[in-house]
Each structure stands twice: as C-alpha cells, then as structure tokens.
Protein backbone atom coordinates (compact mmCIF):
# COMPACT_ATOMS: atom_id res chain seq x y z
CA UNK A 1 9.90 46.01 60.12
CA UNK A 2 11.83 44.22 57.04
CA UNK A 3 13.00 41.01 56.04
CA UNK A 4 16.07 40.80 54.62
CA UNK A 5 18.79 38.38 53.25
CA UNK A 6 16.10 36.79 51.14
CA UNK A 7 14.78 35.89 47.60
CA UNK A 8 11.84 38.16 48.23
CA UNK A 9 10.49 40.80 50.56
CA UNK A 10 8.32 38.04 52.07
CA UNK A 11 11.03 35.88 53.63
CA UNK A 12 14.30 36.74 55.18
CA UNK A 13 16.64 37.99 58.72
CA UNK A 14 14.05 39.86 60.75
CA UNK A 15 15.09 43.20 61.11
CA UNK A 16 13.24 45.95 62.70
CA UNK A 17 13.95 49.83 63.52
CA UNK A 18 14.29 51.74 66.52
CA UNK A 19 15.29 55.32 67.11
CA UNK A 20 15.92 55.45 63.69
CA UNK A 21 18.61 52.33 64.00
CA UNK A 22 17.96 48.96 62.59
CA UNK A 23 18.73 45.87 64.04
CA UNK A 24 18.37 42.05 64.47
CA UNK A 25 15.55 39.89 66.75
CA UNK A 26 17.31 36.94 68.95
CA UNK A 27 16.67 33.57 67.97
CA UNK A 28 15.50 32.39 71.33
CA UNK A 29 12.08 31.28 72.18
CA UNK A 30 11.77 32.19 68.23
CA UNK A 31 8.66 29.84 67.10
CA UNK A 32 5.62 29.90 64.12
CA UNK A 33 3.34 32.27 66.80
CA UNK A 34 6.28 35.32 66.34
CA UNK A 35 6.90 34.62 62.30
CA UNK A 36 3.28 34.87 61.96
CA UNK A 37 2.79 38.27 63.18
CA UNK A 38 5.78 39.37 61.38
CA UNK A 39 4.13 37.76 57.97
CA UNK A 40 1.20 39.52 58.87
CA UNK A 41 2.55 43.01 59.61
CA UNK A 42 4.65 42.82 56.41
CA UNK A 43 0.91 41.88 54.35
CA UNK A 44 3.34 38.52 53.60
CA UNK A 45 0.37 36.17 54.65
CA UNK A 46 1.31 33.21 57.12
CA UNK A 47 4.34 31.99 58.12
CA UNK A 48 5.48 28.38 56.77
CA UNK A 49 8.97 28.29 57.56
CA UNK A 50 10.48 29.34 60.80
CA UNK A 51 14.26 30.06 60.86
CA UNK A 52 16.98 30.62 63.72
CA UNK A 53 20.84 30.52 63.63
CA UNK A 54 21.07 33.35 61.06
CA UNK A 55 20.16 30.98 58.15
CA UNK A 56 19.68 34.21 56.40
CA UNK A 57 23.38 35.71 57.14
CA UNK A 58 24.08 37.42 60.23
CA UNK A 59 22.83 41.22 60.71
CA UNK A 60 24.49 44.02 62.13
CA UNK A 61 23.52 46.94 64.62
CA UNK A 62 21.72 46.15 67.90
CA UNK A 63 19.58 43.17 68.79
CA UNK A 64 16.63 44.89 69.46
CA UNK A 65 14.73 41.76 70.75
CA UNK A 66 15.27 38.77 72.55
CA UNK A 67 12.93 35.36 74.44
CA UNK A 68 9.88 37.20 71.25
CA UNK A 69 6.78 35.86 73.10
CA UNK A 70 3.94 36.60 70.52
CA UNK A 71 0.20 34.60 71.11
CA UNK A 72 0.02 35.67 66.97
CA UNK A 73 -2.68 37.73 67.31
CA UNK A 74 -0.97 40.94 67.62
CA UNK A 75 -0.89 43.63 64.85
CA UNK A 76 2.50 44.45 65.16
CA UNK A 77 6.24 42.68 66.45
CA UNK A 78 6.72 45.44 68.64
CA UNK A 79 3.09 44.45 70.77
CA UNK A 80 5.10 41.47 71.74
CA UNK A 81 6.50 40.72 74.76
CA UNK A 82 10.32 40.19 75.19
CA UNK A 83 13.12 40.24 77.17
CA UNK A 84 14.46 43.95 77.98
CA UNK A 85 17.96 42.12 78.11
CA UNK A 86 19.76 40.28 75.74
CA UNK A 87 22.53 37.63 76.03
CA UNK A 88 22.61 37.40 72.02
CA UNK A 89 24.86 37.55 69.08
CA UNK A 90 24.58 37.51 65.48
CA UNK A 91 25.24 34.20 64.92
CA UNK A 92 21.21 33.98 66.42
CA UNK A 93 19.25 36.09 64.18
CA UNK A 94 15.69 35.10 63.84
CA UNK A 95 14.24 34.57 60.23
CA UNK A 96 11.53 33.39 58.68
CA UNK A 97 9.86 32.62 55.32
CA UNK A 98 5.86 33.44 54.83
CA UNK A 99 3.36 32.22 52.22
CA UNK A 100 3.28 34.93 49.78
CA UNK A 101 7.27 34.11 49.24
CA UNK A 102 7.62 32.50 45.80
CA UNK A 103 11.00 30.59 44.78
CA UNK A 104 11.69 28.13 42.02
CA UNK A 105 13.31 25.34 40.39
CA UNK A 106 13.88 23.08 38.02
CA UNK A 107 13.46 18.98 38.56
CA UNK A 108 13.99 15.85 37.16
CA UNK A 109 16.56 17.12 34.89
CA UNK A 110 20.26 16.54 35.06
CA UNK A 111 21.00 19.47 36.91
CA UNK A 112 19.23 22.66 38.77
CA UNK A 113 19.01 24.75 35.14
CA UNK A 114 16.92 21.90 33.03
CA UNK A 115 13.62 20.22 34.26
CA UNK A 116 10.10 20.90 35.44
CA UNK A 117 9.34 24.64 36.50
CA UNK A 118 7.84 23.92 40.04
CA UNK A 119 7.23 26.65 42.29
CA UNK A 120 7.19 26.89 46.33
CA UNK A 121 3.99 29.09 47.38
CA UNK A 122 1.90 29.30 50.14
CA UNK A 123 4.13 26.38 51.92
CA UNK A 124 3.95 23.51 49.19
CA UNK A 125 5.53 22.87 45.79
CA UNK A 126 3.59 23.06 42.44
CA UNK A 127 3.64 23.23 38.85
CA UNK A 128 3.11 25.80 36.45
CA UNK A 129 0.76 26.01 34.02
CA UNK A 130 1.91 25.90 29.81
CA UNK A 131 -0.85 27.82 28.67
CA UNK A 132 0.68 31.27 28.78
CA UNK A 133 4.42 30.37 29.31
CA UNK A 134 7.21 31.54 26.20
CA UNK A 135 10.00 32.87 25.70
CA UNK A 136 9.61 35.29 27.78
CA UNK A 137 8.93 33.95 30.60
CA UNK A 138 11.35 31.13 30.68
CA UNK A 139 13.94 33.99 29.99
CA UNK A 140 12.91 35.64 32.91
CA UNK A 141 13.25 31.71 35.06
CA UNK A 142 16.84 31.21 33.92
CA UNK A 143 17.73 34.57 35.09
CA UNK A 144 16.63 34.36 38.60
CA UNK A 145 17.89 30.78 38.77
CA UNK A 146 21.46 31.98 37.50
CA UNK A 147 21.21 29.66 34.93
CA UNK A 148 21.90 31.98 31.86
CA UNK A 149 19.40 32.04 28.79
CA UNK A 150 16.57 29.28 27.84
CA UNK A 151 17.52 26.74 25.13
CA UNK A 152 13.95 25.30 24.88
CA UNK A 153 10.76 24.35 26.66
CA UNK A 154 9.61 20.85 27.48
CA UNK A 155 6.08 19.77 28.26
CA UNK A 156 5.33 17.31 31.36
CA UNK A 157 2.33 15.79 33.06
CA UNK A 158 0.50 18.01 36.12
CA UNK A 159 1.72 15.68 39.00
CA UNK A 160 1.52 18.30 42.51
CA UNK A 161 -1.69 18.95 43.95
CA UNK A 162 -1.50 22.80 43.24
CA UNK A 163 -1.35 24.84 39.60
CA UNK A 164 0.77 28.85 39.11
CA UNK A 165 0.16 30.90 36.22
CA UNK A 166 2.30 33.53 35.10
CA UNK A 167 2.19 35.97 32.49
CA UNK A 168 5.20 38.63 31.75
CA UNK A 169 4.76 41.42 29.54
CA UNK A 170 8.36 42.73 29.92
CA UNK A 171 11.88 41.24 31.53
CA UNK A 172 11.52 41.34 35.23
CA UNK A 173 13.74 40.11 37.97
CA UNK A 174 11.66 37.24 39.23
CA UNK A 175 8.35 35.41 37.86
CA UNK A 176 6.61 36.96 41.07
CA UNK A 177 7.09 40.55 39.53
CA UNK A 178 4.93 39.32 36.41
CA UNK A 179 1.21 38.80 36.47
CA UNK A 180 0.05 35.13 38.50
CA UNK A 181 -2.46 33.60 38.98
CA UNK A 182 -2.39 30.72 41.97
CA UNK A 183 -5.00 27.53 41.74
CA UNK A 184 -7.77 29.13 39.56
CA UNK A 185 -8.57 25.83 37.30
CA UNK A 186 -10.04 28.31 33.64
CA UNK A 187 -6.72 29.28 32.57
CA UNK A 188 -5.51 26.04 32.84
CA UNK A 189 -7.36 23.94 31.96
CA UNK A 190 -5.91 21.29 29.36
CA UNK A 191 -2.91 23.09 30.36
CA UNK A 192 0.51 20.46 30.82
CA UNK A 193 3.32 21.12 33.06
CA UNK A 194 5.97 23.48 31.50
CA UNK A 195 9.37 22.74 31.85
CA UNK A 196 12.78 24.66 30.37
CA UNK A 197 15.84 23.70 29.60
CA UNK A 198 18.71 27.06 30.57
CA UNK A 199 21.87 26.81 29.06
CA UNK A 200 23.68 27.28 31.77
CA UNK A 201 24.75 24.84 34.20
C-alpha cells in the first residue's frame, strides 16, 4: 500500500499492489472508516482529510477496489470488504490525507512566500516556534514552498492553539525531514512566532 500524488508519504491517491501490479481504489462508498485503516497501515496515524474525485491526479493500472467497506479496525486495506466488480474510472480515485502529513505556509503577508510560518499537523494549523529557527531552516521553508531563497525573518505573537519545533542540521527537502518537536511547551517557552520573508513571489 502507498500514497501517492502528495506532499508527503502520509497523504496522497491510494494505491495498492496486486500480483505484482499497482493500481487505484474507487471513490465510492470512500469515507473517514477506510482512510483510517490506510493511515494506520502506512504508520501515518489518523486520517483528517478524506478525498474522492482524484484530487490527487488520476492513477493508472487497474482499480483494484471498489464500494471499500472498512469498520476501521482492520490491520490492513486488503481485510476490507469490497465490491469484486467495478463500474470505475480514474477520474474516481480515492485519496486521503492522515495526521502525521505536515504542509506549510506563509500568512498575513502580501503573498504565499512572506508571512507567519504556520504548519498543518495532526488536522489543525499552528505556529512554529523562534527558538531554534535560522537561516537554515527558513532556507529549507522557501524551498519547499517554491518561493526561492529567504530575505529575512520576522517575529509574531503565538496566536493558534498548537506550537512545532524544528531543528535542521543540513538542507533537506521539507521541514518534516529535520528534527520536530510537536506541542512540548520547554523548548518554547518565551519562544514568539517565526515568520520569513522568501524572495520569491
């Protein structure tokens, strides 16, 4: 089982293998019991978003599942029931996007590559902590963003109910590839809200 299509490995197209072939799940019937298990399986956490219509691009090879009737407590997709017929296409690829998925960006400012660094985790927004954000690590923001290189960091007031700490020691593709640390008050405490300003638009 992957996800794929996404930011990260924890949200994305369902695809699974069979016979050494992989291919798509049916967005019928598709609901938070099926994305759970496939969060689970994937050690992704819980699912908080729940996707049909092939939000995450349409797939190729077979549709290996259709009318997915998980109760969530089983170990694996495959455990599920489904329909041994499908009457899908593409266009209906299942997706979904679990807790552990981390993705970014940048508000308040006059466009997506200036602003507050707020991060979506664990299904709700917060901010991230100044006490061991540089250069570094803004470098590594503006990257993912596709906003070019950091111009300078701003400071702003903790505002969201929920603190992320990172801490890079070398240029990585995303913030989630450095060390974090989610909601543990020591490291930032006295901390403000960092923000960045990217030079690119």
């Amino acid at each position: 089982l992957r996800l794929a299509g996404g930011l990260s490995r924890c949200e994305g197209r369902v695809e699974m293998e069979q016979g050494g072939t992989w291919g798509t799940v049916c967005d019928d019937a598709w609901d938070l019991a099926d994305a759970n298990v496939v969060c689970r399986q994937l050690q992704c956490g819980r699912a908080v978003r729940v996707h049909g219509g092939a939000a995450f691009g349409r797939g190729s090879g077979p549709i290996l599942r259709d009318e997915v009737g998980c109760e969530g407590h089983e170990e694996r997709l495959r455990d599920c029931p489904a329909a041994p017929e499908h009457d899908c296409s593409h266009k209906e690829d299942a997706g979904v996007v679990c807790s552990e998925h981390q993705e970014w960006r940048l508000s308040g400012g006059r466009d997506g590559c200036a602003g507050r660094v707020e991060v979506f985790f664990r299904g709700t927004w917060s901010t991230v902590c100044d006490s061991t954000w540089y250069k570094l690590e803004s470098s590594v923001l503006c990257r993912t963003l596709g906003c070019g290189e950091p111009l300078r960091q701003l400071s702003f007031g903790h505002t969201l109910p929920s603190r992320m700490l990172y801490q890079c020691e070398s240029q990585q593709p995303t913030l989630a590839h450095c060390r974090w640390t989610y909601n543990k008050s020591a490291p930032c405490h006295q901390s403000r809200a960092v923000g960045v300003v990217c030079n690119g638009t």
